[in-house]
N, C-alpha and C. Protein backbone atom coordinates (compact mmCIF):
# COMPACT_ATOMS: atom_id res chain seq x y z
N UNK A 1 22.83 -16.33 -4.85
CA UNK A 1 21.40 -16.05 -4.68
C UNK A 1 20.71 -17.29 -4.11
N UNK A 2 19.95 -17.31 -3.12
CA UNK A 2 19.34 -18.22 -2.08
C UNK A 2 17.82 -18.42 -2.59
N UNK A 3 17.36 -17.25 -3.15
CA UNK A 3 15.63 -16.75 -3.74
C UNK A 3 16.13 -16.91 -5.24
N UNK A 4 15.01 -17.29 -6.06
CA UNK A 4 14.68 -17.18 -6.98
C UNK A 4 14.07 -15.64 -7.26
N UNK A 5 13.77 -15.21 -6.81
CA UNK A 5 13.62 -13.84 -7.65
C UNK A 5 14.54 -12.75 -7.91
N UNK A 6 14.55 -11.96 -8.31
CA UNK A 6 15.27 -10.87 -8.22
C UNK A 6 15.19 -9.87 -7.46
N UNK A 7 16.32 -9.35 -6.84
CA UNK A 7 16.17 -8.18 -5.51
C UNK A 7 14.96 -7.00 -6.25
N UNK A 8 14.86 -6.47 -7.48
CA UNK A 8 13.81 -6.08 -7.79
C UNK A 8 12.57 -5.89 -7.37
N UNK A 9 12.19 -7.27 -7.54
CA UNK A 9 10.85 -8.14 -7.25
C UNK A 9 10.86 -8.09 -6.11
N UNK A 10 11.57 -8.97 -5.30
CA UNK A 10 11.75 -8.81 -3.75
C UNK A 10 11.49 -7.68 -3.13
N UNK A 11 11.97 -6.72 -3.75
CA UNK A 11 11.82 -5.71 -3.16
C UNK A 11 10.39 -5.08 -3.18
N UNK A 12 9.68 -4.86 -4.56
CA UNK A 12 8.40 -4.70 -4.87
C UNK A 12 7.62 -5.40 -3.68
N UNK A 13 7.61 -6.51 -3.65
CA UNK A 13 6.99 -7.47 -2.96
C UNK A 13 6.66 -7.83 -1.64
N UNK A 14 7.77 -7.47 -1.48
CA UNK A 14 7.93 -7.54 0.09
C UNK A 14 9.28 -6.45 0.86
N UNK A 15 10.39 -6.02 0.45
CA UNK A 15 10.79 -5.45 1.28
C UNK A 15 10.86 -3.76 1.18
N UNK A 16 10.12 -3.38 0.49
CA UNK A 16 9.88 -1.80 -0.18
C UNK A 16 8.69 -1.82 0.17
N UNK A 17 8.19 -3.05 -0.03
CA UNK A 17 6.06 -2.34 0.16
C UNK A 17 5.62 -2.53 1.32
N UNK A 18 4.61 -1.25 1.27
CA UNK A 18 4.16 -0.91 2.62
C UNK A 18 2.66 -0.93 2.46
N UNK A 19 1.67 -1.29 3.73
CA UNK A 19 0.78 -0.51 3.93
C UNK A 19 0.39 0.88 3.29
N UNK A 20 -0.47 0.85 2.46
CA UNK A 20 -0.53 2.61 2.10
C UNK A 20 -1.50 3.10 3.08
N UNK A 21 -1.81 4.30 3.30
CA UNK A 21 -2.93 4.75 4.11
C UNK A 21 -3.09 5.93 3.45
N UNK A 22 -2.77 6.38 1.78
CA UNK A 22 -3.13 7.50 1.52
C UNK A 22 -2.88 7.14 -0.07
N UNK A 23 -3.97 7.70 -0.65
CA UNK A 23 -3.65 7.28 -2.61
C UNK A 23 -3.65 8.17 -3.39
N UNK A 24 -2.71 8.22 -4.33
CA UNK A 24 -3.64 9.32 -5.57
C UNK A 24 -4.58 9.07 -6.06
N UNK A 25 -4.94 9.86 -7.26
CA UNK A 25 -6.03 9.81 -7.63
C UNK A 25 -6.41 9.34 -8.80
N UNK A 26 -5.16 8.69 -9.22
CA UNK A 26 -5.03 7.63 -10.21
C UNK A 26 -5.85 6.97 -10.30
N UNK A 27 -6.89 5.95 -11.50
CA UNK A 27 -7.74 4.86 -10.85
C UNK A 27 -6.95 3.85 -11.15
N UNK A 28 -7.66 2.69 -10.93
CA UNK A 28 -7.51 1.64 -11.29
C UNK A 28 -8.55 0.37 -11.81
N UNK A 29 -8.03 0.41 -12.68
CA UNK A 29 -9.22 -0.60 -14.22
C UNK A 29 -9.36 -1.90 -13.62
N UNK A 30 -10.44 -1.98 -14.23
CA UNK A 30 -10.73 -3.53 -14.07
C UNK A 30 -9.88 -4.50 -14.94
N UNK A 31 -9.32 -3.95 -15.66
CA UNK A 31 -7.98 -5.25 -16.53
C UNK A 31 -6.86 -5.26 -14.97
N UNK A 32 -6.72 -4.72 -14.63
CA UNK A 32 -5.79 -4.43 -13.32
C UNK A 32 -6.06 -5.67 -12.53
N UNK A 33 -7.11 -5.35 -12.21
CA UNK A 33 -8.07 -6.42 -10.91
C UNK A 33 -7.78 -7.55 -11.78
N UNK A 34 -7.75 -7.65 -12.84
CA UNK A 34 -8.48 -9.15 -13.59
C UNK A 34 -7.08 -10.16 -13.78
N UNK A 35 -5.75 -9.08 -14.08
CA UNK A 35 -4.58 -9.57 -13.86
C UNK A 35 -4.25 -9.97 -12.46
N UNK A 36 -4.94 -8.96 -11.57
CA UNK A 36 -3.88 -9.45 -10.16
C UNK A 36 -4.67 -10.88 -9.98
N UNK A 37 -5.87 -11.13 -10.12
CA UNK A 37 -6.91 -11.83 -9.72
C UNK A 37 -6.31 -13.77 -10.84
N UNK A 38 -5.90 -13.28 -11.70
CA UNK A 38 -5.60 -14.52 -12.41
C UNK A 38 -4.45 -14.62 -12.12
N UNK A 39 -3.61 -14.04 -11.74
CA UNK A 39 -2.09 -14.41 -11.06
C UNK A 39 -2.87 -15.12 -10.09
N UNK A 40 -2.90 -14.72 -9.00
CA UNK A 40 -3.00 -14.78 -7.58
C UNK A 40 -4.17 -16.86 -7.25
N UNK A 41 -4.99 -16.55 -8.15
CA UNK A 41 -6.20 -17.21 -8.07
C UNK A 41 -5.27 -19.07 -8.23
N UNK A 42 -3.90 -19.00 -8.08
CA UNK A 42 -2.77 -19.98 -8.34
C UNK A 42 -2.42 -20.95 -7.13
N UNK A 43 -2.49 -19.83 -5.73
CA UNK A 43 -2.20 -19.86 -4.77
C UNK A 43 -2.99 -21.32 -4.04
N UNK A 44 -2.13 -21.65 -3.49
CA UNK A 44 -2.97 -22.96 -2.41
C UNK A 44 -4.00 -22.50 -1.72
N UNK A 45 -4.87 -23.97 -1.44
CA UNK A 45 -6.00 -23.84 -1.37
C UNK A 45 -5.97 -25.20 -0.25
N UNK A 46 -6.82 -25.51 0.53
CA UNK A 46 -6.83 -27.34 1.18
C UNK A 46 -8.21 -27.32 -0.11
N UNK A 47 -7.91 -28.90 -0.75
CA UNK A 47 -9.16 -29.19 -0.91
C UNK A 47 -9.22 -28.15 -2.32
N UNK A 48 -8.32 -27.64 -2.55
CA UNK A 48 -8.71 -26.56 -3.71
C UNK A 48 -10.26 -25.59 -3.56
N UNK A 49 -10.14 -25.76 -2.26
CA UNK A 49 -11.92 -24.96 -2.08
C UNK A 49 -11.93 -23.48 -2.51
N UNK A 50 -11.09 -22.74 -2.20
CA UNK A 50 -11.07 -21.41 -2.77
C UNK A 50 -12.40 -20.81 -2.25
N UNK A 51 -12.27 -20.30 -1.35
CA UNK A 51 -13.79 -19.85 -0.75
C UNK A 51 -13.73 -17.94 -0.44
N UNK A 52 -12.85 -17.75 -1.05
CA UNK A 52 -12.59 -16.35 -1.42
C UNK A 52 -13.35 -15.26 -1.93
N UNK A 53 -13.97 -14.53 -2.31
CA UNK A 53 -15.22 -13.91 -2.92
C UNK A 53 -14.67 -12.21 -2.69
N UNK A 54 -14.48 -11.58 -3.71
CA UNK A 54 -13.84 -10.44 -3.62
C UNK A 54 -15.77 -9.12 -4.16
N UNK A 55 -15.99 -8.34 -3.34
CA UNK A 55 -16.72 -7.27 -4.04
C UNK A 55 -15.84 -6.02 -4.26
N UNK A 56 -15.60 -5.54 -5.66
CA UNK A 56 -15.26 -4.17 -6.15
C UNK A 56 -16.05 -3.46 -5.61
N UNK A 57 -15.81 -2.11 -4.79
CA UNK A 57 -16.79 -0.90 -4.61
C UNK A 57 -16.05 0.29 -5.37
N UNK A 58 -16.90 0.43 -6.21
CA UNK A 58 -16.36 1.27 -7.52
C UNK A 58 -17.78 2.71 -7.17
N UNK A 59 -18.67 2.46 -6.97
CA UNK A 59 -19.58 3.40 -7.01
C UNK A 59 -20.09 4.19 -5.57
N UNK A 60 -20.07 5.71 -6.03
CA UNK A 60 -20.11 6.47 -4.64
C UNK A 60 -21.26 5.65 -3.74
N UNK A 61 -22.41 5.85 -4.01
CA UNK A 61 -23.15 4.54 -3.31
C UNK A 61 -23.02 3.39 -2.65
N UNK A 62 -22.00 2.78 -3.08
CA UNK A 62 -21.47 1.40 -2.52
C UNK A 62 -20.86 1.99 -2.08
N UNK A 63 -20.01 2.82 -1.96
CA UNK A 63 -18.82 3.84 -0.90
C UNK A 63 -19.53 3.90 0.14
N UNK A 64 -20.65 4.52 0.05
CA UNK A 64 -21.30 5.26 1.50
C UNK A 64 -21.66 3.91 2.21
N UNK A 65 -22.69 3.74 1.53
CA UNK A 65 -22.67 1.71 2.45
C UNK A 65 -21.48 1.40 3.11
N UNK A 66 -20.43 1.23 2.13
CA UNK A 66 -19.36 0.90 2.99
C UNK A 66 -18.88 1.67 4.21
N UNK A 67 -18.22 2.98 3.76
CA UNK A 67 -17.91 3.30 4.76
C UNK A 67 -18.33 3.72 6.15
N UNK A 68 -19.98 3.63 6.07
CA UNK A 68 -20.55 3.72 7.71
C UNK A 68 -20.07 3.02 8.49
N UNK A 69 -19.67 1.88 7.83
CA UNK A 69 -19.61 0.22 8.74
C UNK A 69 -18.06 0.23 8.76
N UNK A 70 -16.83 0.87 8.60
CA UNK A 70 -15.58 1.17 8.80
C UNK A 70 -15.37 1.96 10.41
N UNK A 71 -14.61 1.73 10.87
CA UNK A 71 -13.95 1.92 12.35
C UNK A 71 -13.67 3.52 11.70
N UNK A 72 -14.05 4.26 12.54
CA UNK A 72 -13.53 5.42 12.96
C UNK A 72 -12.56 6.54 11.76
N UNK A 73 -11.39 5.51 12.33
CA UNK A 73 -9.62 5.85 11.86
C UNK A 73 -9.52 5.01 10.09
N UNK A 74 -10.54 4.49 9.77
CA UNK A 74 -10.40 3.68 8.39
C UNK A 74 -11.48 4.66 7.55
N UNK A 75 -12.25 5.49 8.30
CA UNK A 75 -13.56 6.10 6.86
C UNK A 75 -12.54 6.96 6.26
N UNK A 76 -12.08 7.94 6.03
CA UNK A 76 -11.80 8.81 5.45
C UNK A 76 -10.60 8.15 4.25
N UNK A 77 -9.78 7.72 4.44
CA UNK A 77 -8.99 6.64 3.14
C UNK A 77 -9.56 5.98 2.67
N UNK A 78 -10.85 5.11 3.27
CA UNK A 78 -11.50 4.51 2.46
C UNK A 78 -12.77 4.72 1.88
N UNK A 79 -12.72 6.33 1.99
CA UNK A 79 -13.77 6.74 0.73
C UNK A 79 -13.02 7.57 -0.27
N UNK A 80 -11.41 7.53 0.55
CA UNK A 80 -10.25 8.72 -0.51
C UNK A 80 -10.29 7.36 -1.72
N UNK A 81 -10.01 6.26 -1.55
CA UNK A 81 -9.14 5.67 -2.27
C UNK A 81 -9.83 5.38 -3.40
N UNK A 82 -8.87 5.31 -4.63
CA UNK A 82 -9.29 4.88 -5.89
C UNK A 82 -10.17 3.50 -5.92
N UNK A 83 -9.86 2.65 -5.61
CA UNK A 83 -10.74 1.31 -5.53
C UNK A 83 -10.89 0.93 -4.28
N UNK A 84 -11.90 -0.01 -3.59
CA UNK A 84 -11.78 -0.55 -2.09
C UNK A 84 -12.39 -1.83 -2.66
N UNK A 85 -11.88 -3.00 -2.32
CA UNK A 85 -11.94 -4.64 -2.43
C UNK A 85 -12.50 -5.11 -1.05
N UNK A 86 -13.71 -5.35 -1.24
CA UNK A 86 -14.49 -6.24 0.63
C UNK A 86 -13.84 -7.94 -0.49
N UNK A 87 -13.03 -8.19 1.00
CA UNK A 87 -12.91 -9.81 0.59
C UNK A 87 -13.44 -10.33 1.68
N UNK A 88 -14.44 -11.57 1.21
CA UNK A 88 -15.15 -12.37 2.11
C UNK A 88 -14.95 -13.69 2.00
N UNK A 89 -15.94 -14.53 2.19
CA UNK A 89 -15.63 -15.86 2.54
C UNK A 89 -17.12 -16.55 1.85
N UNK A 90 -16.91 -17.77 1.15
CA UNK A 90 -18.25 -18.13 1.18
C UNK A 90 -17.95 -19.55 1.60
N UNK A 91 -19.19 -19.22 2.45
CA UNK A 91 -18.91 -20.50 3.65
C UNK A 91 -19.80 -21.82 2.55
N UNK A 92 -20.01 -21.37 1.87
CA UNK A 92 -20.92 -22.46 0.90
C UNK A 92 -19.85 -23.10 -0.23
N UNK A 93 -18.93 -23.00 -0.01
CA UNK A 93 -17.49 -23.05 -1.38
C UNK A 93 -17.30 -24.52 -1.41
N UNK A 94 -18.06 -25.25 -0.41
CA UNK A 94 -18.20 -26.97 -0.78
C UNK A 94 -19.24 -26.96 -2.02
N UNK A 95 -19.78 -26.67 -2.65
CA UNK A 95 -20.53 -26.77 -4.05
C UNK A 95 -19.73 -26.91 -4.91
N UNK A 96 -18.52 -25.90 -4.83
CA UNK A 96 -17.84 -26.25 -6.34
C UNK A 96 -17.14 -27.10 -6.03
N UNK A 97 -16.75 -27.88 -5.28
CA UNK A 97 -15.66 -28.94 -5.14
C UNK A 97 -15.83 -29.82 -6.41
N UNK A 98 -16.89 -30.16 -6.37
CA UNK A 98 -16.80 -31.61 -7.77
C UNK A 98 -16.27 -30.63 -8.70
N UNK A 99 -16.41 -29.76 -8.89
CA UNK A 99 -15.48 -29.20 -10.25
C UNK A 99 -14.25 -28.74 -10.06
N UNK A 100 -14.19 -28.21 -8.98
CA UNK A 100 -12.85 -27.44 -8.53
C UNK A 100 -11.53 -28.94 -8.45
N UNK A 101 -11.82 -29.55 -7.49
CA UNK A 101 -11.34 -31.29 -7.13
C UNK A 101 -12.14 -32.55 -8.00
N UNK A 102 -11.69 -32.55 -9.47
CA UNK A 102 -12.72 -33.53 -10.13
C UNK A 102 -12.04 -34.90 -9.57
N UNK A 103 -11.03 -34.92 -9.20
CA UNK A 103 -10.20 -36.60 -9.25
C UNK A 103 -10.78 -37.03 -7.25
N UNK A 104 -11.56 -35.52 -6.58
CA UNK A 104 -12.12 -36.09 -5.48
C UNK A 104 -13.58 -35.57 -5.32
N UNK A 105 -14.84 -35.45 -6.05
CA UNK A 105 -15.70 -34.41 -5.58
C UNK A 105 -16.19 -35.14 -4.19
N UNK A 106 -16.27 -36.51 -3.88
CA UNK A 106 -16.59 -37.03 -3.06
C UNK A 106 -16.32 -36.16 -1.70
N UNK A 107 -15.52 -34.90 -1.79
CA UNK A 107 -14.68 -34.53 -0.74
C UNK A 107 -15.85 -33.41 -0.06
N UNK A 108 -16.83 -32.67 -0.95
CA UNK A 108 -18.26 -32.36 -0.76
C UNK A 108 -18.33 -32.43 0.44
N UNK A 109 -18.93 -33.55 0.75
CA UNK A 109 -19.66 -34.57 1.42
C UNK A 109 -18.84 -35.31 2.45
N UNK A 110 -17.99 -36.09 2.49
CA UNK A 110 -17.35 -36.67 3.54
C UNK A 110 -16.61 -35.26 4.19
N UNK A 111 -16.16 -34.15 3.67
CA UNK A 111 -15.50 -33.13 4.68
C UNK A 111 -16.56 -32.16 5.27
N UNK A 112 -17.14 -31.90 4.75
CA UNK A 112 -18.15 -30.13 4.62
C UNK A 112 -19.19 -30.47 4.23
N UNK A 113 -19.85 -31.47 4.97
CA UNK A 113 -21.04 -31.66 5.30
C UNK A 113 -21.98 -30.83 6.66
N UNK A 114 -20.77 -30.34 7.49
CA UNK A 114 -21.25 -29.32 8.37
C UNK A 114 -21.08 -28.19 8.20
N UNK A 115 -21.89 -27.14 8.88
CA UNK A 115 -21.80 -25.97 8.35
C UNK A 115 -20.56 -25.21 9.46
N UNK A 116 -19.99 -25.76 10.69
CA UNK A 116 -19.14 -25.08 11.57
C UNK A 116 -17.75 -25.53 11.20
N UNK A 117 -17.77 -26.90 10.13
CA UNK A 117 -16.30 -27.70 9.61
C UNK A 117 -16.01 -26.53 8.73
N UNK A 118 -17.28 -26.49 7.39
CA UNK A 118 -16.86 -25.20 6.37
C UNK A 118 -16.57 -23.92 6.80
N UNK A 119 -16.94 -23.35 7.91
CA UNK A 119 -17.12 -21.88 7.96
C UNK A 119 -15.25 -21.89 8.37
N UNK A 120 -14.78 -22.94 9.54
CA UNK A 120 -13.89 -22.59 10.43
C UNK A 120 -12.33 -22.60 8.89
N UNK A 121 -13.09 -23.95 7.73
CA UNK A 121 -12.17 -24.20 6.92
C UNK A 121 -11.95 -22.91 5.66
N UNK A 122 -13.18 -22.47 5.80
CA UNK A 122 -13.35 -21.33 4.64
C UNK A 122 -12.39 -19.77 5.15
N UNK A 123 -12.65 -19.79 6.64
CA UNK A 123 -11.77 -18.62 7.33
C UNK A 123 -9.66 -18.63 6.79
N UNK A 124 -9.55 -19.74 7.37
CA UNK A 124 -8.32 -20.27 7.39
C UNK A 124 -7.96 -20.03 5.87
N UNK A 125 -8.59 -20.82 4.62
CA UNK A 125 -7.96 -20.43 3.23
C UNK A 125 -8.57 -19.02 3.15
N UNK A 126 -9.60 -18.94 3.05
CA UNK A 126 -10.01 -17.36 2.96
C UNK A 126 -8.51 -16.74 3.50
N UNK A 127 -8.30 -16.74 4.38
CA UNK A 127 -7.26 -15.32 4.67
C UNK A 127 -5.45 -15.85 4.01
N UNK A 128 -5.60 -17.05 3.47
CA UNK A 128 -4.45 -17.51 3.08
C UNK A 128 -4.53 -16.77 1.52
N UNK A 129 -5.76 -16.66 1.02
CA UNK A 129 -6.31 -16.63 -0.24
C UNK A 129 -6.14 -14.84 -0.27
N UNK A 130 -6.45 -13.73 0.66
CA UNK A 130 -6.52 -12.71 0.91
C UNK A 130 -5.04 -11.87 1.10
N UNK A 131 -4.51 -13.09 1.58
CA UNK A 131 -2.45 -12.44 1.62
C UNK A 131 -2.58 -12.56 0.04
N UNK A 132 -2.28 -13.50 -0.49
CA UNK A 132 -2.17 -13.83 -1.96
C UNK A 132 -2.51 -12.27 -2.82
N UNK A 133 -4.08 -12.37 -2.87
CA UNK A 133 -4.46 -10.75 -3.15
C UNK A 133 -3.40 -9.79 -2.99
N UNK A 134 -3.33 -9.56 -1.80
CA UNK A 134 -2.33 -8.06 -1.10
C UNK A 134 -1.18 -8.31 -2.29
N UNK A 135 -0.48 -9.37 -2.15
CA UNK A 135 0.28 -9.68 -2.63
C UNK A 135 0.64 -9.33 -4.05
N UNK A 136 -0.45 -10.06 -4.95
CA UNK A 136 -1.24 -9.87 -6.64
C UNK A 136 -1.31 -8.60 -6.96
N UNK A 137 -1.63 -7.51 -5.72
CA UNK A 137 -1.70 -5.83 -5.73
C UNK A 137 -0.67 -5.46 -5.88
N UNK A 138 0.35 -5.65 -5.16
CA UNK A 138 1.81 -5.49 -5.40
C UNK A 138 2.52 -5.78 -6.32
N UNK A 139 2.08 -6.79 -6.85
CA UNK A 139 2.90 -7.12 -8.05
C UNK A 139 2.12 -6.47 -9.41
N UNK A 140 1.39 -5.95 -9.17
CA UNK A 140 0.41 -4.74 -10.10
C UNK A 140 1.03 -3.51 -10.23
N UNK A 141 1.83 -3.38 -9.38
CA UNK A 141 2.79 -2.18 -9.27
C UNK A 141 1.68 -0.93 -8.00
N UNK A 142 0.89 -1.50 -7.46
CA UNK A 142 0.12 -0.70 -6.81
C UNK A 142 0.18 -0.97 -4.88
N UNK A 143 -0.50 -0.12 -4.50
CA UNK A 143 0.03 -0.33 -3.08
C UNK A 143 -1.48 -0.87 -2.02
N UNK A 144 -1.48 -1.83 -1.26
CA UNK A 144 -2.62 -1.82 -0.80
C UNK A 144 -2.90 -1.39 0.79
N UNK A 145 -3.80 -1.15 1.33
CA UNK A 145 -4.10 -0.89 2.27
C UNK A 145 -5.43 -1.56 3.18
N UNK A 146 -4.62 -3.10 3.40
CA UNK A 146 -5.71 -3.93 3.85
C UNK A 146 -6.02 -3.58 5.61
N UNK A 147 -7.66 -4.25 6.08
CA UNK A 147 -7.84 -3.42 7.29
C UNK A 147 -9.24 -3.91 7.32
N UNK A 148 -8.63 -4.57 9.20
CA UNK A 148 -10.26 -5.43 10.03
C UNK A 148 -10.76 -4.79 10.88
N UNK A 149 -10.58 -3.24 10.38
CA UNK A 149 -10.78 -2.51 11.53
C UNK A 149 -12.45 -1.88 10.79
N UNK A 150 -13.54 -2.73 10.86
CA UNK A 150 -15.04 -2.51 10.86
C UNK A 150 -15.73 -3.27 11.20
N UNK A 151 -17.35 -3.26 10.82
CA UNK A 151 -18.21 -3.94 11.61
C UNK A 151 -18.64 -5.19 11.28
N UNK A 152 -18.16 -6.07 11.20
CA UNK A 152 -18.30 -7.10 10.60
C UNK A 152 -19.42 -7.90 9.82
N UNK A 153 -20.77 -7.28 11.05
CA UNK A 153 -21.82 -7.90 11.05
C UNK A 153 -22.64 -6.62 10.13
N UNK A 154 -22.30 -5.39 10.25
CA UNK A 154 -23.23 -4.53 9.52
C UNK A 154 -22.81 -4.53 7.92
N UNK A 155 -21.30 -5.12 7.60
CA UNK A 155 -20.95 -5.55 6.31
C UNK A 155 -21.43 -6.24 5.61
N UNK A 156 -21.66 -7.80 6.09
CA UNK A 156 -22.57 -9.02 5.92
C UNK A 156 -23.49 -8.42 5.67
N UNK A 157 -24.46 -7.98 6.57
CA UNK A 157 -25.58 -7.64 6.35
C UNK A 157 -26.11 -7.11 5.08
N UNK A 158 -24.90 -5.82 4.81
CA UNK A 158 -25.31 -4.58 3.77
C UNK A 158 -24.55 -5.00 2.18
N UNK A 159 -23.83 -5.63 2.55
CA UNK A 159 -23.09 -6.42 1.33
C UNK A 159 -23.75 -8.11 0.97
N UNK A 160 -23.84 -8.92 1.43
CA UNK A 160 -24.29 -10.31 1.24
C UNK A 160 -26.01 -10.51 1.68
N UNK A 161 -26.09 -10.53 2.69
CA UNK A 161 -27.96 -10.56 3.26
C UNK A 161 -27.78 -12.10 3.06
N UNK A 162 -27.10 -12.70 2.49
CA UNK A 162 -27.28 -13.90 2.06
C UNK A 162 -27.21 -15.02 3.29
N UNK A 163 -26.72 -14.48 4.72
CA UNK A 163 -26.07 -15.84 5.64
C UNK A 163 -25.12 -16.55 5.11
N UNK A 164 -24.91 -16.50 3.72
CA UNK A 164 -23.98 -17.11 3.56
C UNK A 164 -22.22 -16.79 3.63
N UNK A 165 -21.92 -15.79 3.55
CA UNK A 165 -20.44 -15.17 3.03
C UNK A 165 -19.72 -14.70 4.51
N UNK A 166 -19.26 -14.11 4.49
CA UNK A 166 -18.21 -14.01 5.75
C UNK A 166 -17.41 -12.63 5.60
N UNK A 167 -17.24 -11.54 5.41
CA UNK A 167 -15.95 -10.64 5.35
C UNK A 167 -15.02 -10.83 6.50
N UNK A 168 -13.85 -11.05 5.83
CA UNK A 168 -12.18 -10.99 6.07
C UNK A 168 -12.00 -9.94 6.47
N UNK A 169 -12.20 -8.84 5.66
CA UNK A 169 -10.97 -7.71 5.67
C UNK A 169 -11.56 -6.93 4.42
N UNK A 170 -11.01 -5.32 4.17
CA UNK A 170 -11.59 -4.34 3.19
C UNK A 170 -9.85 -3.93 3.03
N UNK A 171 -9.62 -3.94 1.46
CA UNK A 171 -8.19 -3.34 1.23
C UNK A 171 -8.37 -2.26 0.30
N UNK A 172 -8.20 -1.03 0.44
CA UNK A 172 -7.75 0.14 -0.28
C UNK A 172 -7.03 -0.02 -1.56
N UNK A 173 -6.73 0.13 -2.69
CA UNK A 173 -6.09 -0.45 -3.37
C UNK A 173 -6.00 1.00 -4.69
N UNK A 174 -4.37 1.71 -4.61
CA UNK A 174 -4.63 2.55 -6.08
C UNK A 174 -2.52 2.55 -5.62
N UNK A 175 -2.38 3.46 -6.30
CA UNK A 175 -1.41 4.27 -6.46
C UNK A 175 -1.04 4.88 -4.84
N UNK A 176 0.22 5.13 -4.13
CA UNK A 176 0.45 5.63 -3.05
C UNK A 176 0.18 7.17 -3.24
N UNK A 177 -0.56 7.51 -1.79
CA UNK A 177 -0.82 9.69 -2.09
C UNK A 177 0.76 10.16 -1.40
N UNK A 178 0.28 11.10 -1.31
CA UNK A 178 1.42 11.55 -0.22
C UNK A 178 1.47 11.66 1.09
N UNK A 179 2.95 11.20 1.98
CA UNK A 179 2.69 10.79 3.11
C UNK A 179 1.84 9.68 3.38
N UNK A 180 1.79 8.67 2.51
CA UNK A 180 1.42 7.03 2.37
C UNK A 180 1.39 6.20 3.78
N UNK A 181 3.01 6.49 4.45
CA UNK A 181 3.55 5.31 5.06
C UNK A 181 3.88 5.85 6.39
N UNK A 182 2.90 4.98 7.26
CA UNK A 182 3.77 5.48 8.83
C UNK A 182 4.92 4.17 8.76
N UNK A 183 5.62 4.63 10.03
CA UNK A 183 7.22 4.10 9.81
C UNK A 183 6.99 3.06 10.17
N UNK A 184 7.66 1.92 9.43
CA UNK A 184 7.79 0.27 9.24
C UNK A 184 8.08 -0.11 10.68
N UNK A 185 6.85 -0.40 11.30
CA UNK A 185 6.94 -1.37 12.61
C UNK A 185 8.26 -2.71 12.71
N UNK A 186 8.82 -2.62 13.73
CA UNK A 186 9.87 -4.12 13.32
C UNK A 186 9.54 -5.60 13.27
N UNK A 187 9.91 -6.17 12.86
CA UNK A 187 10.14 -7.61 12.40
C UNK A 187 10.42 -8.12 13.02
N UNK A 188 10.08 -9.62 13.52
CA UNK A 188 11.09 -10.56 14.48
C UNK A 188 12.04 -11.58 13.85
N UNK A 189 12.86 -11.46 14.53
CA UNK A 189 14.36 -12.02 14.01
C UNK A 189 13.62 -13.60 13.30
N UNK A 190 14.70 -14.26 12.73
CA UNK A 190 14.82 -15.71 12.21
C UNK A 190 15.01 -16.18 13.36
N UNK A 191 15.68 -16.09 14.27
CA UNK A 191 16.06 -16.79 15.48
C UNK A 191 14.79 -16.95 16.42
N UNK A 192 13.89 -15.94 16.30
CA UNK A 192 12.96 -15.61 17.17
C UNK A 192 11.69 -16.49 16.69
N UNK A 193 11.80 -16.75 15.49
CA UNK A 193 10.54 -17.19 14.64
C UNK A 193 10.51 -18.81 14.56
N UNK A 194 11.71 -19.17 13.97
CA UNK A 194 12.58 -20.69 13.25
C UNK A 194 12.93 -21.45 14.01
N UNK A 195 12.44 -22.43 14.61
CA UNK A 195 13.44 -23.61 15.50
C UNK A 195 13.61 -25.01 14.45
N UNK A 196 14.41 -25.50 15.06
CA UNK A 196 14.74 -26.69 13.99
C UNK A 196 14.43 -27.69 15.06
N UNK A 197 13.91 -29.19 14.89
CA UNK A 197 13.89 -30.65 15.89
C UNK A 197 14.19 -32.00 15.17
C-alpha cells in the first residue's frame, strides 16, 4: 500500500464519487453540515486566512432567490435538491488574522492592506477551501453537485449586498436520485500531468 487510506475510503472519496445531478429526497441536518464543516475547516490555508463563507439555503424563499440567478441547465436540480451550499469568499478575511495567525497578526497589514492583494488571495484559498468542502460531503457519505454555472453578480447582490463577499460556486448536496451520473469524463494520465527536473 503506497496511500494511507483504505481502498474503501479511496474509493468513497475519490474514485466511486461522482458529480450528482439528481437527489433523493432524503434531507440533510445541520449536524451533517457541522461535521463535514469541522473536518474539512483543517485544510490549508496561506496565512491561515480562511476566507471561505458557506450560506445554507434551506428555505423555499431562499430557493427562489437562488435559483433565478442559476444558468439555465442548473435551476431545476437546484431547487430538486435536499440542501444547496452558496460558497463565497470574504474578501475582508484579513480581520481575523490576529486571531486566526496569533504568532503573526502583523500579517493584517504588511500583506492585505490592499483590497486587489486580498480579493486575488481570498479567490485562490477560497476555492482550495471549497474542494476541501466537496470533499467533507463525501466523506459524509453524501454526494455533491458543485457548479459556476450562474450569475455571479445577481448572487452577490441577492445574497451579500455587502461589497464585501465573492461567490465561488453553489453545490447541491443530499443523497444521489436516480440516474445521478452522466458518464465519468476521462482523466489525464500521470505521464501527462507529472514531470520530474
Amino acid at each position: 500500500m503506497t496511500l494511507a487510506l483504505d481502498a474503501a475510503a479511496q474509493d468513497l472519496l475519490f474514485r466511486e464519487a461522482r458529480t450528482a445531478n439528481t437527489f433523493s429526497d432524503e434531507p440533510v441536518s445541520d449536524e451533517q453540515v457541522q461535521a463535514i464543516y469541522d473536518l474539512v475547516k483543517y485544510g490549508p490555508t496561506a496565512f491561515n486566512q480562511q476566507p471561505l463563507r458557506i450560506v445554507l439555503v434551506r428555505s423555499e424563499e431562499g430557493r427562489a432567490r437562488l435559483v433565478q440567478h442559476m444558468a439555465e441547465g442548473n435551476q431545476a436540480k437546484t431547487s430538486a435538491a435536499p440542501l444547496v451550499a452558496i460558497l463565497a469568499v470574504d474578501n475582508e478575511f484579513h480581520e481575523e488574522l490576529p486571531t486566526q495567525l496569533p504568532h503573526f497578526p502583523q500579517a493584517k497589514d504588511l500583506f492585505f492592506s490592499e483590497r486587489p492583494v486580498r480579493e486575488a488571495s481570498a479567490v485562490l484559498n477560497g476555492a482550495l477551501q471549497a474542494a476541501y468542502f466537496i470533499i467533507g460531503v463525501r466523506a459524509a457519505g453524501l454526494a455533491a453537485g458543485p457548479m459556476t454555472g450562474f450569475n455571479p453578480e445577481g448572487i452577490n447582490k441577492e445574497f451579500f449586498g455587502d461589497g464585501e463577499h465573492s461567490v465561488l460556486a453553489v453545490v447541491n448536496i443530499g443523497k444521489p436520485g436516480e440516474d445521478a451520473w452522466f458518464p465519468r469524463s476521462p482523466r489525464l494520465a500521470y505521464d501527462e500531468v507529472v514531470t520530474t527536473v
